[in-house]
Protein backbone atom coordinates (compact mmCIF):
# COMPACT_ATOMS: atom_id res chain seq x y z
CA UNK A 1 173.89 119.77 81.39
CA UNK A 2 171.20 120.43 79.09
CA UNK A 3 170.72 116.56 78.54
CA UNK A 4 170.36 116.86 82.79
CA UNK A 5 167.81 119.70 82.81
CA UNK A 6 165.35 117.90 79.67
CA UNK A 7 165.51 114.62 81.60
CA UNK A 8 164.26 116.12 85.09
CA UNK A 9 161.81 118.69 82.92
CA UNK A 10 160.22 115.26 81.39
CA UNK A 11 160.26 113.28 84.92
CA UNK A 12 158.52 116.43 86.69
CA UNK A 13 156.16 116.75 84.01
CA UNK A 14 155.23 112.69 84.01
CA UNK A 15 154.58 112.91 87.94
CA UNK A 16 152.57 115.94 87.39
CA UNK A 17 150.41 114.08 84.83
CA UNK A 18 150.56 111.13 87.28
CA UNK A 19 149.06 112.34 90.54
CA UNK A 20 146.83 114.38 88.71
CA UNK A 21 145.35 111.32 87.25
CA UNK A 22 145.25 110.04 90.51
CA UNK A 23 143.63 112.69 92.19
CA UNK A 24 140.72 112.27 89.50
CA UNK A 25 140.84 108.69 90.37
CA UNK A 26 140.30 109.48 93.94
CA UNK A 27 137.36 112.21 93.06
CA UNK A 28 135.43 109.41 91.14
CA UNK A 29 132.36 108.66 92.65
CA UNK A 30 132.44 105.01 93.55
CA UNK A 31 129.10 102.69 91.94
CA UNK A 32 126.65 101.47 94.09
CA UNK A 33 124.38 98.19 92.67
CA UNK A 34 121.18 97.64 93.37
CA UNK A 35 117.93 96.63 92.44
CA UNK A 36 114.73 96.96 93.76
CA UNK A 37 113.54 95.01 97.13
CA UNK A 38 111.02 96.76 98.84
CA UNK A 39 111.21 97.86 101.63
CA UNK A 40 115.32 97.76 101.53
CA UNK A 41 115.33 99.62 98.38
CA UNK A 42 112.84 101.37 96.51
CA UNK A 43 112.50 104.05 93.39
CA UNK A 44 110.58 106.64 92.63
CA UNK A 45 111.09 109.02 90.26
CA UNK A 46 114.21 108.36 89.44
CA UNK A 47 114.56 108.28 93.30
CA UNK A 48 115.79 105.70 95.76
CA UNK A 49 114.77 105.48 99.55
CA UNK A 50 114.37 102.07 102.02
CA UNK A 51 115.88 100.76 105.02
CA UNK A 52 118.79 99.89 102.68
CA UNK A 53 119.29 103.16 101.37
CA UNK A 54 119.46 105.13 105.44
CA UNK A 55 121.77 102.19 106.24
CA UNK A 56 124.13 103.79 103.49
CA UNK A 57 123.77 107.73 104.08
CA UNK A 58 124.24 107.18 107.76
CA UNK A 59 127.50 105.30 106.88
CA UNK A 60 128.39 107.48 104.36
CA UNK A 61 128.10 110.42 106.60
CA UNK A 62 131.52 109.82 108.22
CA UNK A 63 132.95 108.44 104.52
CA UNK A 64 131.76 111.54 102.63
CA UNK A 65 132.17 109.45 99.44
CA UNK A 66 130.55 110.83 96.09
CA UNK A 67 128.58 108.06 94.97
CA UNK A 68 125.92 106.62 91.91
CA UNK A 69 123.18 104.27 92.54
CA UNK A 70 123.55 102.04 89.08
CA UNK A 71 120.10 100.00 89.11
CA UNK A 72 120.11 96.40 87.62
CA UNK A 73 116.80 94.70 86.58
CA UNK A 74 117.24 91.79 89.08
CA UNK A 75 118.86 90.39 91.54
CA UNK A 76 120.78 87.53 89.14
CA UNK A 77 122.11 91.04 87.43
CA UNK A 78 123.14 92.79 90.45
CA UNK A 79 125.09 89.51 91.64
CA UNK A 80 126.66 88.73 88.84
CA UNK A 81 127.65 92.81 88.55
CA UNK A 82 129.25 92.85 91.71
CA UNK A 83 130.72 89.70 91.45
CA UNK A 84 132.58 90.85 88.09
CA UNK A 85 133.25 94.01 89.74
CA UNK A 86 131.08 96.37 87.26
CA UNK A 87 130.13 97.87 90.64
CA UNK A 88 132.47 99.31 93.83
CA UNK A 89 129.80 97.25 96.04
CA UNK A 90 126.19 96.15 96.46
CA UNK A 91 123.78 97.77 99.88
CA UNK A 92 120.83 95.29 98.58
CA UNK A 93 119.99 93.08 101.12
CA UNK A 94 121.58 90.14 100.06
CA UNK A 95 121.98 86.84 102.71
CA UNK A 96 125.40 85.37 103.14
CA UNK A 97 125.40 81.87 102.10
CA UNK A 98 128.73 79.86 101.82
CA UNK A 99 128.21 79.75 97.73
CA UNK A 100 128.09 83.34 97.75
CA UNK A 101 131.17 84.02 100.66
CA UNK A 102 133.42 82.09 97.73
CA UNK A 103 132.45 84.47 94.86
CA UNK A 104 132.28 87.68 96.95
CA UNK A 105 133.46 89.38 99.97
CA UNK A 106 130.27 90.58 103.03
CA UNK A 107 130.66 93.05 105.06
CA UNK A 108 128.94 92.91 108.90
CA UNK A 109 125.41 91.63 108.45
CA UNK A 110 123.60 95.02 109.40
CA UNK A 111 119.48 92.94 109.17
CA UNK A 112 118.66 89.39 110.93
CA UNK A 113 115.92 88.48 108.90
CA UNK A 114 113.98 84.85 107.42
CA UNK A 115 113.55 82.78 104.52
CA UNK A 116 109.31 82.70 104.88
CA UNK A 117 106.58 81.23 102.49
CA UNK A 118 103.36 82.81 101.12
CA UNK A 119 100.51 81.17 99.72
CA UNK A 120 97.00 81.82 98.72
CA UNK A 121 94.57 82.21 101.74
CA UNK A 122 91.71 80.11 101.97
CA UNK A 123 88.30 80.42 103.96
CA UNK A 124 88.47 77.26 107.05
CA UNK A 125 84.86 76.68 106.83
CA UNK A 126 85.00 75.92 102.41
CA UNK A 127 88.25 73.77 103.78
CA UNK A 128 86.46 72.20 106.53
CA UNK A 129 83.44 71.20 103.99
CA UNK A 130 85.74 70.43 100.99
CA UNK A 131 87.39 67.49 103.67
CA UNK A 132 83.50 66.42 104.21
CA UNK A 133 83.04 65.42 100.80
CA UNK A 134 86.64 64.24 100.33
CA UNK A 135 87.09 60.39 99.02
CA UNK A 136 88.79 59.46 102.42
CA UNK A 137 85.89 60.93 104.33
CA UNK A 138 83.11 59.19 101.89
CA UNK A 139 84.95 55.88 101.88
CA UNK A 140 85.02 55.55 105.31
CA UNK A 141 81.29 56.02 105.66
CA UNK A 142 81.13 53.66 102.98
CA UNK A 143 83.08 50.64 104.32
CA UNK A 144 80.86 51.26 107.87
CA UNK A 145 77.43 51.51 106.34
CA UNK A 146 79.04 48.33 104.45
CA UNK A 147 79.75 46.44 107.18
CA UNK A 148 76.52 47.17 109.40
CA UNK A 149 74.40 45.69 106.18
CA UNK A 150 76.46 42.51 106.29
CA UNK A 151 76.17 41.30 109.86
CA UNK A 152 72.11 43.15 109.49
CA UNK A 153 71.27 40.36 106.56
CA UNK A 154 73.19 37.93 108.37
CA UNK A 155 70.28 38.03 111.54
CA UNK A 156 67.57 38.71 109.13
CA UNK A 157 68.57 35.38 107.40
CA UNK A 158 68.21 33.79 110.62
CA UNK A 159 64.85 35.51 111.90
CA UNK A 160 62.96 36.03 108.29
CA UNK A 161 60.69 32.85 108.77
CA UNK A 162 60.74 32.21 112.87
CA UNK A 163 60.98 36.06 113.87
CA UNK A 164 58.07 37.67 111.21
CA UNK A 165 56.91 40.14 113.72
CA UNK A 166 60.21 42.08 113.54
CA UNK A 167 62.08 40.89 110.69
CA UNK A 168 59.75 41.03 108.16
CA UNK A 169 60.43 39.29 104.42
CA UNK A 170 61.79 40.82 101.41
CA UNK A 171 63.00 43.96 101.37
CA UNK A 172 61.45 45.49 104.00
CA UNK A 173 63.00 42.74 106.60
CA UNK A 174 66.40 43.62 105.31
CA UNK A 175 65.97 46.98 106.01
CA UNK A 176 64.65 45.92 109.44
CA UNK A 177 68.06 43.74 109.41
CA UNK A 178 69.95 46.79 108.80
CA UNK A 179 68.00 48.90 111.99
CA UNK A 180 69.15 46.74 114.12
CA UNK A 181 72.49 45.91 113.30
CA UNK A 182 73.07 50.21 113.16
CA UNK A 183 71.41 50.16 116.59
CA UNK A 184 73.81 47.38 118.01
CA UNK A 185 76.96 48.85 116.90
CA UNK A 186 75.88 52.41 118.01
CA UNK A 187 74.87 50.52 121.83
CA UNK A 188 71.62 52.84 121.90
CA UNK A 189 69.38 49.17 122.41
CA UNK A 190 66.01 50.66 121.79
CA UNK A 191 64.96 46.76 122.48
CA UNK A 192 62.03 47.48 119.45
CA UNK A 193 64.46 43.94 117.43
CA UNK A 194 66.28 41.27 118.77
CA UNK A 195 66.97 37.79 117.40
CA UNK A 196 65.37 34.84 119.24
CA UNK A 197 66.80 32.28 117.17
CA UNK A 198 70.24 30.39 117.39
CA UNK A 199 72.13 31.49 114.71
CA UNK A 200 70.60 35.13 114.96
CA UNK A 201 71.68 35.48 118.72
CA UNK A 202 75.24 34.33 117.45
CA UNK A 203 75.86 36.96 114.97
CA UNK A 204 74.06 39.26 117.29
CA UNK A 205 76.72 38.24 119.76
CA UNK A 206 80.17 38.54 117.67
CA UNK A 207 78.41 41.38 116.15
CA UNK A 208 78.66 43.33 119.34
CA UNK A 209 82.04 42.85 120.32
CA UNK A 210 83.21 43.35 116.70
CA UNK A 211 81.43 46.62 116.71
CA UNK A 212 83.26 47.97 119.70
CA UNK A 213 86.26 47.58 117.56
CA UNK A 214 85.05 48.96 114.22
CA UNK A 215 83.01 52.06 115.90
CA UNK A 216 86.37 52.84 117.20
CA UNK A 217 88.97 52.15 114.06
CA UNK A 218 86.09 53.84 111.87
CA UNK A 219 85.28 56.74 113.92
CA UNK A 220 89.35 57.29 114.21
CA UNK A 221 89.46 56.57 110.55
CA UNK A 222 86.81 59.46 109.63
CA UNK A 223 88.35 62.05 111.84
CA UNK A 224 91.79 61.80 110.36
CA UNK A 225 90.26 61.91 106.99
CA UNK A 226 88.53 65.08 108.30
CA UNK A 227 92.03 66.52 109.41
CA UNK A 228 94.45 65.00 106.84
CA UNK A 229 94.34 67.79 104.62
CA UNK A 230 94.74 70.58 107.00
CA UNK A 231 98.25 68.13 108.80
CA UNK A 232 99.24 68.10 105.39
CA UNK A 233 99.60 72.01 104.90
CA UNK A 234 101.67 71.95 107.99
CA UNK A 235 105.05 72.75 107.15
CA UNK A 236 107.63 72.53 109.51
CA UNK A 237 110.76 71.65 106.88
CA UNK A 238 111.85 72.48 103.83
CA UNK A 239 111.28 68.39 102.86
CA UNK A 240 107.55 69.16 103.28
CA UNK A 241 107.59 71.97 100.99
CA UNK A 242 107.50 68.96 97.91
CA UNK A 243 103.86 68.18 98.08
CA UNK A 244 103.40 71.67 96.64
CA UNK A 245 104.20 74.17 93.42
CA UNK A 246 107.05 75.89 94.86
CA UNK A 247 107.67 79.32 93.62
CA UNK A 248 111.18 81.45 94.12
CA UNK A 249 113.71 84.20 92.90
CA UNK A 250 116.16 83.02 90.72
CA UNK A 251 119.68 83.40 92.49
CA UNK A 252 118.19 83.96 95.77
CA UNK A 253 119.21 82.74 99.03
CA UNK A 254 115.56 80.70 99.04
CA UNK A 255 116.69 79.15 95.79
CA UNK A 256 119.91 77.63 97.34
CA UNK A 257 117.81 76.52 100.18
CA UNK A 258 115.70 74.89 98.13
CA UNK A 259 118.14 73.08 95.51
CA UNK A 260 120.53 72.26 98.68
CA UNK A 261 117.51 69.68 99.71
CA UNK A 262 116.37 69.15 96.33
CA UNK A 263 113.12 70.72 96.18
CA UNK A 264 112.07 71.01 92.93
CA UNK A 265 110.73 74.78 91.93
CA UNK A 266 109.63 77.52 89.33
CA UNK A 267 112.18 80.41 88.93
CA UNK A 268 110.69 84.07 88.89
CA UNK A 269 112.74 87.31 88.22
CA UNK A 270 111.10 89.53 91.91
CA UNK A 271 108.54 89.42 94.39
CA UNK A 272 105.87 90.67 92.30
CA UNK A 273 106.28 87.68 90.14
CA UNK A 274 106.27 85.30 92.59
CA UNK A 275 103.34 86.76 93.64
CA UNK A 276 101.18 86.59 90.95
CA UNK A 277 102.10 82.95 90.88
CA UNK A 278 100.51 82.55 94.34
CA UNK A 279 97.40 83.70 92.61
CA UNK A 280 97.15 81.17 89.91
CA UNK A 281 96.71 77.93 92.06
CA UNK A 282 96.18 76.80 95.68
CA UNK A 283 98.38 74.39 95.71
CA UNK A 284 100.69 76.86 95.10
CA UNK A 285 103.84 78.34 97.59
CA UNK A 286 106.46 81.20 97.21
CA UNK A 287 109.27 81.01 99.02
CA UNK A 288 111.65 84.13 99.80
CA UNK A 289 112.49 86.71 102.29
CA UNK A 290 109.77 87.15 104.86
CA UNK A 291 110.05 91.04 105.43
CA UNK A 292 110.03 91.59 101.72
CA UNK A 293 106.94 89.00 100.52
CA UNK A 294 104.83 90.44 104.10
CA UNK A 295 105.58 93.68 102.55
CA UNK A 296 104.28 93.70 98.87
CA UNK A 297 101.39 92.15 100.15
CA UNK A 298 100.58 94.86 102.29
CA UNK A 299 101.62 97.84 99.20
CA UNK A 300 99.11 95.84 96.93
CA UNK A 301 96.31 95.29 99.35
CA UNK A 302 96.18 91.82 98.87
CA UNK A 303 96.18 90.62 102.57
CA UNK A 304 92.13 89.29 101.94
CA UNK A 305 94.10 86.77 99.28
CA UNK A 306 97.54 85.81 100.57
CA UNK A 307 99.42 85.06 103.26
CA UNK A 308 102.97 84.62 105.05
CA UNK A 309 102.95 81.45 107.22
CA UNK A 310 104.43 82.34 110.18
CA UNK A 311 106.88 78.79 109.86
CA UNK A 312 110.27 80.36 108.85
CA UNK A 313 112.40 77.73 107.20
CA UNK A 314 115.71 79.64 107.66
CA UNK A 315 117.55 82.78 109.20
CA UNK A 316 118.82 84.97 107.28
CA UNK A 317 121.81 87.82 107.74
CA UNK A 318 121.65 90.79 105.30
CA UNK A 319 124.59 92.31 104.59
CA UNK A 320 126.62 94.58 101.69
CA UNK A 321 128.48 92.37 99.46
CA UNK A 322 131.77 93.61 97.57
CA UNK A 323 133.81 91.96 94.90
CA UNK A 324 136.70 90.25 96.38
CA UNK A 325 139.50 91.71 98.24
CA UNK A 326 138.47 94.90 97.86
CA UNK A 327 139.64 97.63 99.84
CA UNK A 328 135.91 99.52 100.29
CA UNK A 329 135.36 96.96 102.68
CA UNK A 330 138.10 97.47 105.41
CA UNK A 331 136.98 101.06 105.56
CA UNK A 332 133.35 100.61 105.26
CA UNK A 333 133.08 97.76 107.53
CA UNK A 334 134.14 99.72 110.43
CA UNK A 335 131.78 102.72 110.59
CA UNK A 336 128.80 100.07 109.87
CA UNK A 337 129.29 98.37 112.68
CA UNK A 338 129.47 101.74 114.51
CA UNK A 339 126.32 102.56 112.63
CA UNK A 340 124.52 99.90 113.87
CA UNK A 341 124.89 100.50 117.62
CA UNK A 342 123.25 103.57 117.53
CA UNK A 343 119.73 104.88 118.45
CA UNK A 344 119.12 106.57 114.92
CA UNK A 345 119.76 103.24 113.11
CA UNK A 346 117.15 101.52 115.97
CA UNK A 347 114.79 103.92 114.95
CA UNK A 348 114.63 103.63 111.14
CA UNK A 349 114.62 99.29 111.81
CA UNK A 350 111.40 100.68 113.40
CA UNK A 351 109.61 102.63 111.02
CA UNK A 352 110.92 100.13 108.15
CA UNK A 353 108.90 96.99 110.01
């Protein structure tokens, strides 16, 4: 009996210890990553706000969890936290890719956003004038004024000694050679030169159908080179993004773009890095998420010096990311969802763009 009476004293005692540790359990405030992406997620004094951080307290007002924010110094960090499940979840606004969806679990996407480029702005007229004096713009004037001097001391050869009047001798009839062969090709016939002899008259003759043709292959010729450089900063796929120093955040979404098509590019740990990339060389690009590269360079005041192309080379969907299986996300899932269909949550996507 007494044997009886210790056993069920220890067993009471052991579930008493039990679901008192399991109460604490349940008490524990669960970890939130994140890091900072303005304007999803900003600090301040030891303070976080963004469109990241509402999405959360309006979810967590039906949860009523007791949480801590545990900051990591970039986004490679935070992934690889929540991955390894040092953190409950993640509310950074990280894009679900198909590498990512096999390391992690996402809950709704709760931001449509795009994968956008910045680069260094640049005045159009020094653009305009730097094509001017380009070598495809100076070669082409060079192969025309080139080919009017041929077919002009090709007549002057003819007329030098029967045509004196108007094609002089020396140098001064080859320049007179070279008047009228410019005159020909451009069809203005002033009438002030023309070749009386045989062979003159038969240069002058192929000369002016051939210059039909060259007028209009040279003329073509010198407007593309005028133009190249501008169709060349036209990017409308991620392919064209190779003929430029491409700039992005290591582990981002943009990276996977980028290696998935095999664009070489420079790793940076944030935005701000990237940024001061941009500043270094006009050939350079940075490629990330549009909402947060448009707005750094508004906070810094640098909208005089760079600029977000409006080409977006992706969509993106931002969602919270958990480790796998876990059981946060069937109960957080639900309410954001919820969350997201009402007029409060409209209203901060407002004031956050």
């Amino acid at each position: 009996m007494k044997r009886l009476i210790l056993f069920l004293t220890l067993f009471l005692f052991s579930f008493s210890v039990s679901a008192q540790d399991t109460l604490a359990s349940e008490k524990a405030p669960i970890i939130i990553g994140l890091t900072q992406a303005p304007p999803f997620v900003m600090e301040q004094n030891g303070n976080f706000s963004g469109l990241s951080i509402e999405s959360w307290k309006l979810v967590n007002r039906k949860l009523n969890y007791d949480y801590d924010f545990r900051e990591f110094a970039n986004l490679e960090a935070l992934l690889s936290a929540v991955e390894n499940g040092e953190v409950d979840f993640c509310i950074n606004p990280i894009t679900v890719t198909d590498q990512r969806m096999s390391r992690m679990d996402f809950s709704q996407p709760y931001f449509i956003s795009y994968t956008g480029i910045a680069r260094k702005s640049g005045s159009t007229f020094w653009r305009y004038l730097s094509n001017i004096f380009s070598w495809n713009f100076l070669s082409a004037i060079l192969v025309l004024v080139s080919v009017i001097f041929i077919f002009g001391f090709l007549v002057w050869l003819f007329e030098r000694k029967k045509n004196k009047e108007e094609f002089g001798s020396g140098l001064r009839g080859v320049l007179q050679g070279f008047w009228w062969s410019a005159v020909t090709m451009t069809t203005v016939g002033y009438g002030d030169k023309s070749p009386r002899t045989f062979g003159g008259r038969f240069v002058g003759f192929i000369w002016m159908f051939m210059a039909i043709i060259m007028i209009s292959t040279l003329t073509a010729g010198i407007a593309s080179s005028l133009t190249v450089h501008n169709i060349q900063e036209d990017i409308s796929s991620v392919q064209d993004l190779e003929r430029f120093d491409v700039y992005t955040v290591r582990s981002s979404s943009a990276q996977e773009l980028l290696e998935q098509y095999g664009v070489g590019s420079s790793m940076v740990s944030n935005a701000d890095e990237g940024l001061e990339a941009l500043m270094e060389g006009d050939n350079n690009l940075f490629v990330y998420d549009k909402p947060i590269l448009s707005h750094r360079i508004e906070e810094k005041g640098l909208e005089d010096e760079l600029v977000v192309l409006e080409n977006n080379l992706k969509k993106d969907y931002y969602s919270y990311s958990f480790p796998k299986d876990s059981d946060l996300l069937k109960k957080i899932n639900p309410i954001l969802v919820g969350t997201l269909k009402t007029m409060e949550w409209s209203s901060l996507i407002s004031e956050y763009k």
